[in-house]
C-alpha atoms as a PDB file:
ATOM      1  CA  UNK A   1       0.503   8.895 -10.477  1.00  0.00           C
ATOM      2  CA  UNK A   2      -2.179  11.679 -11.289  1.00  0.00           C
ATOM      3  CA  UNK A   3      -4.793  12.285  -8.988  1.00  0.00           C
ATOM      4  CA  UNK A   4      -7.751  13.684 -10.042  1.00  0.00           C
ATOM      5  CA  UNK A   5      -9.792  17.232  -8.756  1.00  0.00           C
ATOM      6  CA  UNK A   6     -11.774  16.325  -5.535  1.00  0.00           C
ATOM      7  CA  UNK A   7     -10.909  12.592  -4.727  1.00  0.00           C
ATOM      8  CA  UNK A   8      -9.386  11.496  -1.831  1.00  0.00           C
ATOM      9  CA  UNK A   9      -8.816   7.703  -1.370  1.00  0.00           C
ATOM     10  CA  UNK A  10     -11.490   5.483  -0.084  1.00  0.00           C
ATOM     11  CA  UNK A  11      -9.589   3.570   2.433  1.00  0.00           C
ATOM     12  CA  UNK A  12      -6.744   5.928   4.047  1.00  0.00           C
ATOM     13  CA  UNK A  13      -3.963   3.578   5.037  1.00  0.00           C
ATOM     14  CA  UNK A  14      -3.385   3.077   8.437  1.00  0.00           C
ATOM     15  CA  UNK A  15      -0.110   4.554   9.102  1.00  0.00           C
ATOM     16  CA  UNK A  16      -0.965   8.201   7.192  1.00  0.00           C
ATOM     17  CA  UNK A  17      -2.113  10.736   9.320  1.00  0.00           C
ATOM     18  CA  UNK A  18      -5.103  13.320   8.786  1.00  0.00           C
ATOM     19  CA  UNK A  19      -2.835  15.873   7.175  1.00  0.00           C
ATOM     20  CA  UNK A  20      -1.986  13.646   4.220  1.00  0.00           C
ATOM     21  CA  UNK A  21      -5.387  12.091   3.655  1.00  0.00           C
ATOM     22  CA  UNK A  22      -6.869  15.831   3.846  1.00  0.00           C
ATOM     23  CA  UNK A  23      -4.362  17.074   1.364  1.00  0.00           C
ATOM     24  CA  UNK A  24      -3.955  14.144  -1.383  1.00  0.00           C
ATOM     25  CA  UNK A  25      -6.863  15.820  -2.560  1.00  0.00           C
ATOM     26  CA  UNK A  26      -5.757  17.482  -5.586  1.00  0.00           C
ATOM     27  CA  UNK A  27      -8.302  20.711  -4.665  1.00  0.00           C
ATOM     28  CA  UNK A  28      -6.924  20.978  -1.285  1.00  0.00           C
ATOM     29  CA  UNK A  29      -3.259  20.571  -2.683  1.00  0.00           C
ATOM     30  CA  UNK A  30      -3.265  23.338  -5.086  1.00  0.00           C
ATOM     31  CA  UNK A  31      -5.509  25.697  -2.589  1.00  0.00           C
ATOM     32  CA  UNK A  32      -2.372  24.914  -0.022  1.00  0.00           C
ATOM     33  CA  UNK A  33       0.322  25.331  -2.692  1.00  0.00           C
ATOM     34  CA  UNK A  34      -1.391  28.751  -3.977  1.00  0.00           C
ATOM     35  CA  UNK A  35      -2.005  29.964  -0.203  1.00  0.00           C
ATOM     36  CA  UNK A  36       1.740  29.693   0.593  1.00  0.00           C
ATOM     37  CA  UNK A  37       3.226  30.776  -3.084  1.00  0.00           C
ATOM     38  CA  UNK A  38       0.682  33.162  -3.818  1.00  0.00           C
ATOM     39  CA  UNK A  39       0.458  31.667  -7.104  1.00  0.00           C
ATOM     40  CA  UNK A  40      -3.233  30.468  -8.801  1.00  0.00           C
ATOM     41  CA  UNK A  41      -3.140  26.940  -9.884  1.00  0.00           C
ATOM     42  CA  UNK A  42      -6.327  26.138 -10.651  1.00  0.00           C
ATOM     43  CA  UNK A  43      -8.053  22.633 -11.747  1.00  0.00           C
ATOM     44  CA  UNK A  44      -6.300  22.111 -14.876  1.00  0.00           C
ATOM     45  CA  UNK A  45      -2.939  21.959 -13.489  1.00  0.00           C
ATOM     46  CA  UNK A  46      -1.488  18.675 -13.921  1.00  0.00           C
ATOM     47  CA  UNK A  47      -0.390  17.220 -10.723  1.00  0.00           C
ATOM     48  CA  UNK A  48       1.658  13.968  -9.676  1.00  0.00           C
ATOM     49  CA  UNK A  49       1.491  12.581  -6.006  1.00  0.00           C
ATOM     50  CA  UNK A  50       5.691  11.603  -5.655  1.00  0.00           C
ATOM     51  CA  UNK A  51       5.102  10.982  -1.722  1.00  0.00           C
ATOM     52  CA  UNK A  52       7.777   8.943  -0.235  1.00  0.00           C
ATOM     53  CA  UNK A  53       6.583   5.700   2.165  1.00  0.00           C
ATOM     54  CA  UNK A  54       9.667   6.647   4.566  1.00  0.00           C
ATOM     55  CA  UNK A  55      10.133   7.456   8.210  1.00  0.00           C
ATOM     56  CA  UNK A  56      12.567  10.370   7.557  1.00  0.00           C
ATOM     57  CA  UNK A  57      10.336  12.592   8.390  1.00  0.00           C
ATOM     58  CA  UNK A  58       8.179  10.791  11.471  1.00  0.00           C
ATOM     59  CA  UNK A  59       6.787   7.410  11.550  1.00  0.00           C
ATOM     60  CA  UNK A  60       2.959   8.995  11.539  1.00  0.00           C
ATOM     61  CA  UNK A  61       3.392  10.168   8.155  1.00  0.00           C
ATOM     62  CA  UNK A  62       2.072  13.694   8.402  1.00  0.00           C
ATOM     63  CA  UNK A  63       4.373  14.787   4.844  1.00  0.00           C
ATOM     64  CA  UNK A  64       3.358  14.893   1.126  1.00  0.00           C
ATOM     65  CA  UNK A  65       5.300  15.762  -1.929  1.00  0.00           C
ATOM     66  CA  UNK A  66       4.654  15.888  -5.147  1.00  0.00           C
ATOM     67  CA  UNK A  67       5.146  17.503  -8.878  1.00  0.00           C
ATOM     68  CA  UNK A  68       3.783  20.835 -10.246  1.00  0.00           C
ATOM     69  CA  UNK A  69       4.619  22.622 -13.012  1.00  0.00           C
ATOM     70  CA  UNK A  70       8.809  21.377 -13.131  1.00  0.00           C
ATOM     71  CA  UNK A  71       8.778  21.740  -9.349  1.00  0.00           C
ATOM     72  CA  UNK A  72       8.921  19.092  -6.733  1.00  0.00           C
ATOM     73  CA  UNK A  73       7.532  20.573  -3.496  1.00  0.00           C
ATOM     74  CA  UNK A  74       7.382  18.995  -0.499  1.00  0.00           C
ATOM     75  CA  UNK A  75       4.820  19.384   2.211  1.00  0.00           C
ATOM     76  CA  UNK A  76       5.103  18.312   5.967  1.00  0.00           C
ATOM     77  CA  UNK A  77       3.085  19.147   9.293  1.00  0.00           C
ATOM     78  CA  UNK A  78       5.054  18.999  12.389  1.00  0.00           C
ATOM     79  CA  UNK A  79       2.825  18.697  15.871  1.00  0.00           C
ATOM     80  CA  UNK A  80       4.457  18.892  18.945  1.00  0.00           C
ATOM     81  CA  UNK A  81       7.937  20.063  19.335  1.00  0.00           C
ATOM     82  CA  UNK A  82       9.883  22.598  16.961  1.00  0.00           C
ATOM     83  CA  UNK A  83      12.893  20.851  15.360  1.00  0.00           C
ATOM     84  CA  UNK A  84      15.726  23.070  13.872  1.00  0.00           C
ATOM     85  CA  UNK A  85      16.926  19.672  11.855  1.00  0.00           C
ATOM     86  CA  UNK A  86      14.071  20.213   9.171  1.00  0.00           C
ATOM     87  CA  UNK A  87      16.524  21.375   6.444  1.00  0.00           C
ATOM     88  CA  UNK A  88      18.630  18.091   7.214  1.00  0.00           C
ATOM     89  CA  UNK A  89      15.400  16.043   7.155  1.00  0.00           C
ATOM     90  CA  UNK A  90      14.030  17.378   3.747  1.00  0.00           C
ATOM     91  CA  UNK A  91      17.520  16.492   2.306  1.00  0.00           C
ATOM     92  CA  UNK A  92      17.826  13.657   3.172  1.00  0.00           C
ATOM     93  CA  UNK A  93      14.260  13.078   1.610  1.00  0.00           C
ATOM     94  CA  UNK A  94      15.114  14.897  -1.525  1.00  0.00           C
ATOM     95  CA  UNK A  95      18.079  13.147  -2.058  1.00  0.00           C
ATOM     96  CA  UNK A  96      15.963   9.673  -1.897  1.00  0.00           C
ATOM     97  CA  UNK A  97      13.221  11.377  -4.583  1.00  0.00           C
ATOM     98  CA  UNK A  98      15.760  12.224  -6.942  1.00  0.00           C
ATOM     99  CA  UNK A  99      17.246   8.701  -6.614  1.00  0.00           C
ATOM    100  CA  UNK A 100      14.135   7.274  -7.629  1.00  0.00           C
ATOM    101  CA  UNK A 101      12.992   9.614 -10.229  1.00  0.00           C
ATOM    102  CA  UNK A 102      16.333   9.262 -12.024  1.00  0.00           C
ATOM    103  CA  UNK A 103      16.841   6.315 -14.206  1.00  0.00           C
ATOM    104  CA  UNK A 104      19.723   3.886 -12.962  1.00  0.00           C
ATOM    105  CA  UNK A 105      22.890   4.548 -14.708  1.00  0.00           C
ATOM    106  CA  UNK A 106      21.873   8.335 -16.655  1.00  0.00           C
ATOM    107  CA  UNK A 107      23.992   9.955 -13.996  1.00  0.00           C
ATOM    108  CA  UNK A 108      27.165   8.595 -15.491  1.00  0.00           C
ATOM    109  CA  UNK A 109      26.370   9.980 -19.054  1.00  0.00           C
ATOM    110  CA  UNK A 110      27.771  13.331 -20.008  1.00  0.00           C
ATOM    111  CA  UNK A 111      24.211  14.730 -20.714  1.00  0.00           C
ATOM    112  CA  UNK A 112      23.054  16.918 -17.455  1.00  0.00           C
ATOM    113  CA  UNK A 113      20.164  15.020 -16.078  1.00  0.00           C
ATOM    114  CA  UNK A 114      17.261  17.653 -15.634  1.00  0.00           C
ATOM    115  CA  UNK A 115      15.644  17.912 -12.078  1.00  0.00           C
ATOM    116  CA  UNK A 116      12.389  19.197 -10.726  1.00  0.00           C
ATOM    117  CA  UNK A 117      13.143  22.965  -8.862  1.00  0.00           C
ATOM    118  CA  UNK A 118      12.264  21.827  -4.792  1.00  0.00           C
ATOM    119  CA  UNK A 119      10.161  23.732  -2.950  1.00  0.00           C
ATOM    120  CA  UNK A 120       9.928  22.989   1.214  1.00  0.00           C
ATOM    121  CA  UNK A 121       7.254  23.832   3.614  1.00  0.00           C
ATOM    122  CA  UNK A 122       6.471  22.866   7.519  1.00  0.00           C
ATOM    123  CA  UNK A 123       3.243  23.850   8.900  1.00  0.00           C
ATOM    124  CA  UNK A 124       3.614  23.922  12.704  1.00  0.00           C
ATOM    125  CA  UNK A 125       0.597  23.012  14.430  1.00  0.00           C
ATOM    126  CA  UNK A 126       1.594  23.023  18.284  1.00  0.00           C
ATOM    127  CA  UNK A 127       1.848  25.175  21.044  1.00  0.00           C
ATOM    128  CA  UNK A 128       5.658  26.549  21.291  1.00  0.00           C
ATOM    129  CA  UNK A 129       6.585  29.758  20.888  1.00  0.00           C
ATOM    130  CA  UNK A 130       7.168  29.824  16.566  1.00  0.00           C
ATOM    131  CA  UNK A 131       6.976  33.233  14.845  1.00  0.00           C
ATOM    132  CA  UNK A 132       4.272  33.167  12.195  1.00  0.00           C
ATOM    133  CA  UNK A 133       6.524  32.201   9.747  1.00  0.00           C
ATOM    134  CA  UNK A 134      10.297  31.928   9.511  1.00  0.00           C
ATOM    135  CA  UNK A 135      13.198  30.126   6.991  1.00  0.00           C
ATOM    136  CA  UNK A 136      15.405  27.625   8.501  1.00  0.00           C
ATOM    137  CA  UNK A 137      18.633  26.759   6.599  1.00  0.00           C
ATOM    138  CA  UNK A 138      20.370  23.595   5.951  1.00  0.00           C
ATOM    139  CA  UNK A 139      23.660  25.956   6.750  1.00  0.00           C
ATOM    140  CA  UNK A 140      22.862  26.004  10.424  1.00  0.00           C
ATOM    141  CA  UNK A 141      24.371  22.506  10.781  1.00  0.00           C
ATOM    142  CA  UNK A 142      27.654  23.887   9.713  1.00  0.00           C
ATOM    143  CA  UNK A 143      30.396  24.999  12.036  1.00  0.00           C
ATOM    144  CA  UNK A 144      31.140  28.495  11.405  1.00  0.00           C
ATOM    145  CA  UNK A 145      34.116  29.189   9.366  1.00  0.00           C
ATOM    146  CA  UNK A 146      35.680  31.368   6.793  1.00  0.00           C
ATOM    147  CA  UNK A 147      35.155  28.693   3.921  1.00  0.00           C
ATOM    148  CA  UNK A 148      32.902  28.700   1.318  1.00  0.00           C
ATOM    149  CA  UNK A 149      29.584  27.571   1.452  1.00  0.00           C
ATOM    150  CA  UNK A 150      28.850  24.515  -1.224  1.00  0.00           C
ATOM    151  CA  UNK A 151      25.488  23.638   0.148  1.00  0.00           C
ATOM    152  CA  UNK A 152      22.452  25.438   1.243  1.00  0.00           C
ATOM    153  CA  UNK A 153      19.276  24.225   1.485  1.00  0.00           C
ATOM    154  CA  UNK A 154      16.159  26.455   2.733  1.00  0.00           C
ATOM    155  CA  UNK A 155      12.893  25.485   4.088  1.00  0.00           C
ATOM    156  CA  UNK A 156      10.129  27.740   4.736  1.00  0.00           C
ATOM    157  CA  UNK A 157       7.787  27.393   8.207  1.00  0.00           C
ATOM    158  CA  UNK A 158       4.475  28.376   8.873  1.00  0.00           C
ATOM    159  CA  UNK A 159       2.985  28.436  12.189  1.00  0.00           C
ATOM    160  CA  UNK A 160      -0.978  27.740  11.443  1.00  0.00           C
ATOM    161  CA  UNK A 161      -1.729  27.671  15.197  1.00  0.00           C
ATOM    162  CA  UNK A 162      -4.172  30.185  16.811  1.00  0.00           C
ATOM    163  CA  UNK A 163      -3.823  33.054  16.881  1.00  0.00           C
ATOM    164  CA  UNK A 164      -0.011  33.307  15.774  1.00  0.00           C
ATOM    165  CA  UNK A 165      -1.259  31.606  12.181  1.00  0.00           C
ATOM    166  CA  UNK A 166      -4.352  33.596  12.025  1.00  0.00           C
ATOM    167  CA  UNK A 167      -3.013  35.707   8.791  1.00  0.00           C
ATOM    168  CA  UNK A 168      -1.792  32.830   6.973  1.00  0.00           C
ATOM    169  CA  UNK A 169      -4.980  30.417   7.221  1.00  0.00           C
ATOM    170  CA  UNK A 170      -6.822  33.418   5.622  1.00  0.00           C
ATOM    171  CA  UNK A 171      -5.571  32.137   2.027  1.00  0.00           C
ATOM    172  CA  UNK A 172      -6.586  28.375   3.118  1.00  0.00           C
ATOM    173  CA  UNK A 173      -9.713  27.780   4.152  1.00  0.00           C
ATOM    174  CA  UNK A 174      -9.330  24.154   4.353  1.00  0.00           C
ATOM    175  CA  UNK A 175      -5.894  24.710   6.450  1.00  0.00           C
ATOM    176  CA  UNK A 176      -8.040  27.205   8.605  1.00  0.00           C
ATOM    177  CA  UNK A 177     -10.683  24.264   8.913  1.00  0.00           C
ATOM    178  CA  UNK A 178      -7.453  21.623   9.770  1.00  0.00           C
ATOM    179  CA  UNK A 179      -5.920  23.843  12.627  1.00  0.00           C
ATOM    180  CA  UNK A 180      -9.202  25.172  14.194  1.00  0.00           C
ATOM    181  CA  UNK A 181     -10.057  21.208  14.369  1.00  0.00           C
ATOM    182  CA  UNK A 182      -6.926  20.874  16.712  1.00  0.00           C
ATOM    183  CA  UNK A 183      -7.607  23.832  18.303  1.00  0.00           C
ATOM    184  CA  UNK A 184     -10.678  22.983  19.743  1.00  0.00           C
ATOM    185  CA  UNK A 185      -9.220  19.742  20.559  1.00  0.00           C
ATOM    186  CA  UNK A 186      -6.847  21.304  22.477  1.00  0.00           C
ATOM    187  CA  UNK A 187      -9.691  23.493  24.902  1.00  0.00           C
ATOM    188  CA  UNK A 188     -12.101  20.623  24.898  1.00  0.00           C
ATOM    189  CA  UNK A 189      -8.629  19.106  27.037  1.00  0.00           C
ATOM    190  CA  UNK A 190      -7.849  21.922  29.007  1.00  0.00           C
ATOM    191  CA  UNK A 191     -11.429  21.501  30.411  1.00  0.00           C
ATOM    192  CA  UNK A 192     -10.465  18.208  31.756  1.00  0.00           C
ATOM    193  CA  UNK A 193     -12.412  16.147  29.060  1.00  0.00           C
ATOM    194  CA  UNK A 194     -10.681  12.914  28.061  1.00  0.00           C
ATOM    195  CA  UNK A 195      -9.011  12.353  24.462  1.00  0.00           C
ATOM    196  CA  UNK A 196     -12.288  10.703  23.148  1.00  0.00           C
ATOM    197  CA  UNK A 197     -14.952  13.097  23.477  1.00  0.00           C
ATOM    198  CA  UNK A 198     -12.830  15.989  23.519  1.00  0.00           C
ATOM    199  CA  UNK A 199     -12.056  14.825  19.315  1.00  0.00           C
ATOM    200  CA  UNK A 200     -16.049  14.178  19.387  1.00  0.00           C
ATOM    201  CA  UNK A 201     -16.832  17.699  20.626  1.00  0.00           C
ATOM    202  CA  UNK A 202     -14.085  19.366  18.155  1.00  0.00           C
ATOM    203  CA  UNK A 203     -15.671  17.823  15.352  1.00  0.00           C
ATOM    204  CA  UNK A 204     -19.206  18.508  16.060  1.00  0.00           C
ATOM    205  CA  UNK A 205     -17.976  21.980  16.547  1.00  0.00           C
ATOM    206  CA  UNK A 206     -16.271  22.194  12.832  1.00  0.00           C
ATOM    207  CA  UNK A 207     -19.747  21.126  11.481  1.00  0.00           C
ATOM    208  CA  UNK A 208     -21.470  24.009  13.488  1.00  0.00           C
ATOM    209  CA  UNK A 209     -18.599  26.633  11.960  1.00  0.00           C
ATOM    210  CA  UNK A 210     -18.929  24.489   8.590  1.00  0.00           C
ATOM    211  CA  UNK A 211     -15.324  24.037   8.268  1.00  0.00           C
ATOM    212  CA  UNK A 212     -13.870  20.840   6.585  1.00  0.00           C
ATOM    213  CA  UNK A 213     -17.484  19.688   5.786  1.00  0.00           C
ATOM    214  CA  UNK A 214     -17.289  17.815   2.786  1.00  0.00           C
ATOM    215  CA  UNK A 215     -14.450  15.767   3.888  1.00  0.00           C
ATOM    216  CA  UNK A 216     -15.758  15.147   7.641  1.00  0.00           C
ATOM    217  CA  UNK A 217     -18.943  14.006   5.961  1.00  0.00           C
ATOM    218  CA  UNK A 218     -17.305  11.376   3.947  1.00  0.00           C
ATOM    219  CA  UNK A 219     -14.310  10.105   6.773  1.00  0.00           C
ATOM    220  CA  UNK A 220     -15.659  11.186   9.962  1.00  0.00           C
ATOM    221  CA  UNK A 221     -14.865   7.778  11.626  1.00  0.00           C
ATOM    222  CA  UNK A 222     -11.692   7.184  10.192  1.00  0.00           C
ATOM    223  CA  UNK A 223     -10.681  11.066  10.819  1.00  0.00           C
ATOM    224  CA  UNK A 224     -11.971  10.430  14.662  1.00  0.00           C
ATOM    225  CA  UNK A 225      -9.578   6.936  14.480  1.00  0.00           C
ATOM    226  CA  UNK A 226      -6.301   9.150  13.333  1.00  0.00           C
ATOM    227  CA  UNK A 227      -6.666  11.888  15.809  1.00  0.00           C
ATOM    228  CA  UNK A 228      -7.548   9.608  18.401  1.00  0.00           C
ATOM    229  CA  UNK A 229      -4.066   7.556  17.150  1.00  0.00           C
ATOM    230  CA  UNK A 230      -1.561  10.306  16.675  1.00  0.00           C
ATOM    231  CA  UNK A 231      -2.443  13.091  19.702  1.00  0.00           C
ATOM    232  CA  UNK A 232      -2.427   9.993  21.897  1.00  0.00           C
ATOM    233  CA  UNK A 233       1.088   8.957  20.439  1.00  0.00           C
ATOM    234  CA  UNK A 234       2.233  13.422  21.411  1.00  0.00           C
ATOM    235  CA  UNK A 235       0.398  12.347  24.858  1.00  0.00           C
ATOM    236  CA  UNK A 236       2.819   9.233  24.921  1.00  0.00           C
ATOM    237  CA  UNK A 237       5.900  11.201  24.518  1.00  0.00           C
ATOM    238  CA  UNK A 238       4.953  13.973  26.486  1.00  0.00           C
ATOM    239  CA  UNK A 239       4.648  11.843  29.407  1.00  0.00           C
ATOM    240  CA  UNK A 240       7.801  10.547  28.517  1.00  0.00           C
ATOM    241  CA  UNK A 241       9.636  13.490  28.133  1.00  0.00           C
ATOM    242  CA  UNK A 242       8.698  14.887  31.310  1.00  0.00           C
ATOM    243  CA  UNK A 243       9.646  11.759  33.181  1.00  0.00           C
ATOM    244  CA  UNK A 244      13.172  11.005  34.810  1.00  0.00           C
ATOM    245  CA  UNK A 245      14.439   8.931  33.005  1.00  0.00           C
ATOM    246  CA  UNK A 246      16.430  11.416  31.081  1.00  0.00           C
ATOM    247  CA  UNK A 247      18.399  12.662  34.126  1.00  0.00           C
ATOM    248  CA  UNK A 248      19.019   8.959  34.840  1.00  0.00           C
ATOM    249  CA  UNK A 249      20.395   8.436  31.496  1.00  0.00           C
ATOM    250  CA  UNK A 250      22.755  11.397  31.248  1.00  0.00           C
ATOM    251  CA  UNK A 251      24.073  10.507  35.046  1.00  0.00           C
ATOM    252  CA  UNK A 252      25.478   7.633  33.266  1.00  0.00           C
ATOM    253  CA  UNK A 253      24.695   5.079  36.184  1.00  0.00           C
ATOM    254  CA  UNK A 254      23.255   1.900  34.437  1.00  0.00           C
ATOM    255  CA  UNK A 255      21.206   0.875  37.750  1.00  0.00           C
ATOM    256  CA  UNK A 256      19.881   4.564  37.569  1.00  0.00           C
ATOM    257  CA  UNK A 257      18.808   4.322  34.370  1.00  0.00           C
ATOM    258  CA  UNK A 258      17.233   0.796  34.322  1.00  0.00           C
ATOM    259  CA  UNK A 259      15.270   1.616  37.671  1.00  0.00           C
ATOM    260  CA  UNK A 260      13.801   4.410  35.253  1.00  0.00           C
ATOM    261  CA  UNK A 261      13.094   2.755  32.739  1.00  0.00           C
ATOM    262  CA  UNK A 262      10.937   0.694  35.010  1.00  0.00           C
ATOM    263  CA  UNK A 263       9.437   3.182  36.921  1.00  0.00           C
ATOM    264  CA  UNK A 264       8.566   5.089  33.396  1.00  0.00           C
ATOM    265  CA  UNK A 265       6.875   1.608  31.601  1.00  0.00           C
ATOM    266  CA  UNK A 266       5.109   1.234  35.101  1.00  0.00           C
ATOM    267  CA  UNK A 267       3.705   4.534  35.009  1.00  0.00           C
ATOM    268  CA  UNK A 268       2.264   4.311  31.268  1.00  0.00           C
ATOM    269  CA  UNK A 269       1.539   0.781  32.192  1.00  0.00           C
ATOM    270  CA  UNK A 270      -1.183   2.682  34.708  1.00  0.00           C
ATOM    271  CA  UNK A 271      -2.331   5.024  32.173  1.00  0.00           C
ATOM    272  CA  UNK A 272      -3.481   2.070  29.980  1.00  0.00           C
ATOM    273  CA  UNK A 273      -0.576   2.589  27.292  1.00  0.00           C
ATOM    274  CA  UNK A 274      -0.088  -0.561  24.930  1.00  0.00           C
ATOM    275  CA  UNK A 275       2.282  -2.873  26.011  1.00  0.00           C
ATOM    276  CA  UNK A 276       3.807  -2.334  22.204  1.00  0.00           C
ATOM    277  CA  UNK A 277       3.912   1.099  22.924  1.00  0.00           C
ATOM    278  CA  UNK A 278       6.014   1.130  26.108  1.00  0.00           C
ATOM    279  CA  UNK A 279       8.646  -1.533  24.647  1.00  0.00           C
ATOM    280  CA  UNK A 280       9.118   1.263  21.457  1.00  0.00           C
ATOM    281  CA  UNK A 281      10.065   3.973  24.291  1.00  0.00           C
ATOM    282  CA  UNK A 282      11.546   2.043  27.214  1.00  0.00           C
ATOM    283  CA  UNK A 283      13.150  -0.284  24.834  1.00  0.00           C
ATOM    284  CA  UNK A 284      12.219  -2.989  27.582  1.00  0.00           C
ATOM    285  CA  UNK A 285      10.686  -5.869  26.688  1.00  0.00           C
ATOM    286  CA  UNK A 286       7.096  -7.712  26.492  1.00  0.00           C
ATOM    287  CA  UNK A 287       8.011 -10.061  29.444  1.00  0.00           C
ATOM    288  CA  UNK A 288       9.560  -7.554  31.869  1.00  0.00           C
ATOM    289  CA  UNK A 289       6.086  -4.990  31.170  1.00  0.00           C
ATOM    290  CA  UNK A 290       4.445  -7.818  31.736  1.00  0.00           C
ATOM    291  CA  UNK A 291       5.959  -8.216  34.981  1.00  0.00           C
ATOM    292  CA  UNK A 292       5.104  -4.926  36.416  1.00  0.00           C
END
């Protein structure tokens, strides 16, 4: 479908995160897309939303893609840790656009069946060590070898963080508004605030700077909802990563393992983690986090 210049949809759906909802607006879209290609779409360009509802990518749905100008390009923020399996990822997602975008049956005719150009960009919005911007290749999955390469597949990453990002959220000032938003999220925490007014202070402070105005204006409760929802779901697995369980599961003992699995739910338990929540990451169930 076509999207028209400055809407954004009245109801964001629960499962999209604030990247998506701040970029399905066709002004934002191209100023990204322009900021990245150094191109100058303006708001004539015809534009079609081609988005995929799929977990390929991550269950929060932080990705867009869409059509421009006989290109399909492909949009995704990545939060917390960097993963060198991007290139695999947007494959795998291509593949799946393609498949519906092609009629059933024309890629048995003779005829070659004429495909958008893709185009693939991460914008990296945590706090690892990521050069300011970098290509990562689908070849890296490949053993080494003398043979030929038949596939190749190249995605280019941006780190918008401060202050590695600062040149590239120069050309965006709506990407500059997005990561100075987490940004301040981030300091409000390392003052000790808690996850609710620390969102509450980094908002108030984007209205001070006037970034993101317009769109805060219009979703501030629902943008306050998603930030809350996701950075407490990086919180989640931080905790998680951090905690033993991993050594318990590589030792290979079973009784290791489930005793960490309980001591892990029983920690989160205390930090007032849904119930649902625990049984996605301990993979225990209702009853025996009820139990605890």
């Amino acid at each position: 479908m076509n999207i028209e210049p400055n809407t954004i949809r009245s109801t964001p759906p629960y499962q999209d995160g604030l990247f998506r909802i701040l970029f399905s607006d066709k002004e934002h879209l191209l100023e990204l897309y322009n900021a990245v290609t150094g191109s100058n779409y303006g708001p004539e360009a015809e534009v079609e939303i081609t988005t995929l509802d799929s977990e390929i990518f991550d269950r929060r749905k932080n990705d867009i893609s869409f059509l421009l100008n006989g290109r399909l390009i492909v949009f995704l923020e990545q939060q917390s840790t960097v993963n060198r399996n991007m290139p695999l990822r947007f494959l795998l997602y291509c593949a799946k656009t393609y498949g519906i975008m092609v009629p059933q049956g024309k890629i048995y005719r003779s005829k070659v069946v004429p495909l958008p150009k893709p185009q693939f960009f991460v914008f990296y919005t945590g706090t690892e060590d990521m050069p300011a911007a970098e290509t990562m290749h689908l070849s890296e999955c490949f053993p080494e070898g003398d043979e030929e390469l038949t596939l190749e597949l190249a995605v280019k990453c941006f780190n918008i963080s401060h202050p590695r990002g600062a040149a590239m959220l120069e050309r965006s000032r709506t990407l500059q508004g997005y990561s100075f938003l987490l940004q301040q999220i981030r300091q409000e925490r390392q003052k000790g605030k808690g996850l609710t007014e620390a969102i509450n202070a980094a908002i108030q402070r984007c209205k001070e700077e006037a970034y993101l105005t317009t769109f805060l204006s219009q979703y501030e409760g629902e943008v306050r909802g998603m930030l809350f929802r996701y950075l407490n779901d990086d919180e989640f697995r931080e905790f998680y990563s951090k905690n033993a369980y991993e050594d318990g599961h590589e030792d290979g003992r079973a009784e290791g393992r489930e005793e960490e699995r309980l001591k892990l739910a029983a920690g989160m338990k205390a930090k007032g983690i849904p119930a649902e929540t625990i049984c996605e990451i301990t993979g225990l169930s209702q009853e025996e986090i009820t139990a605890l």
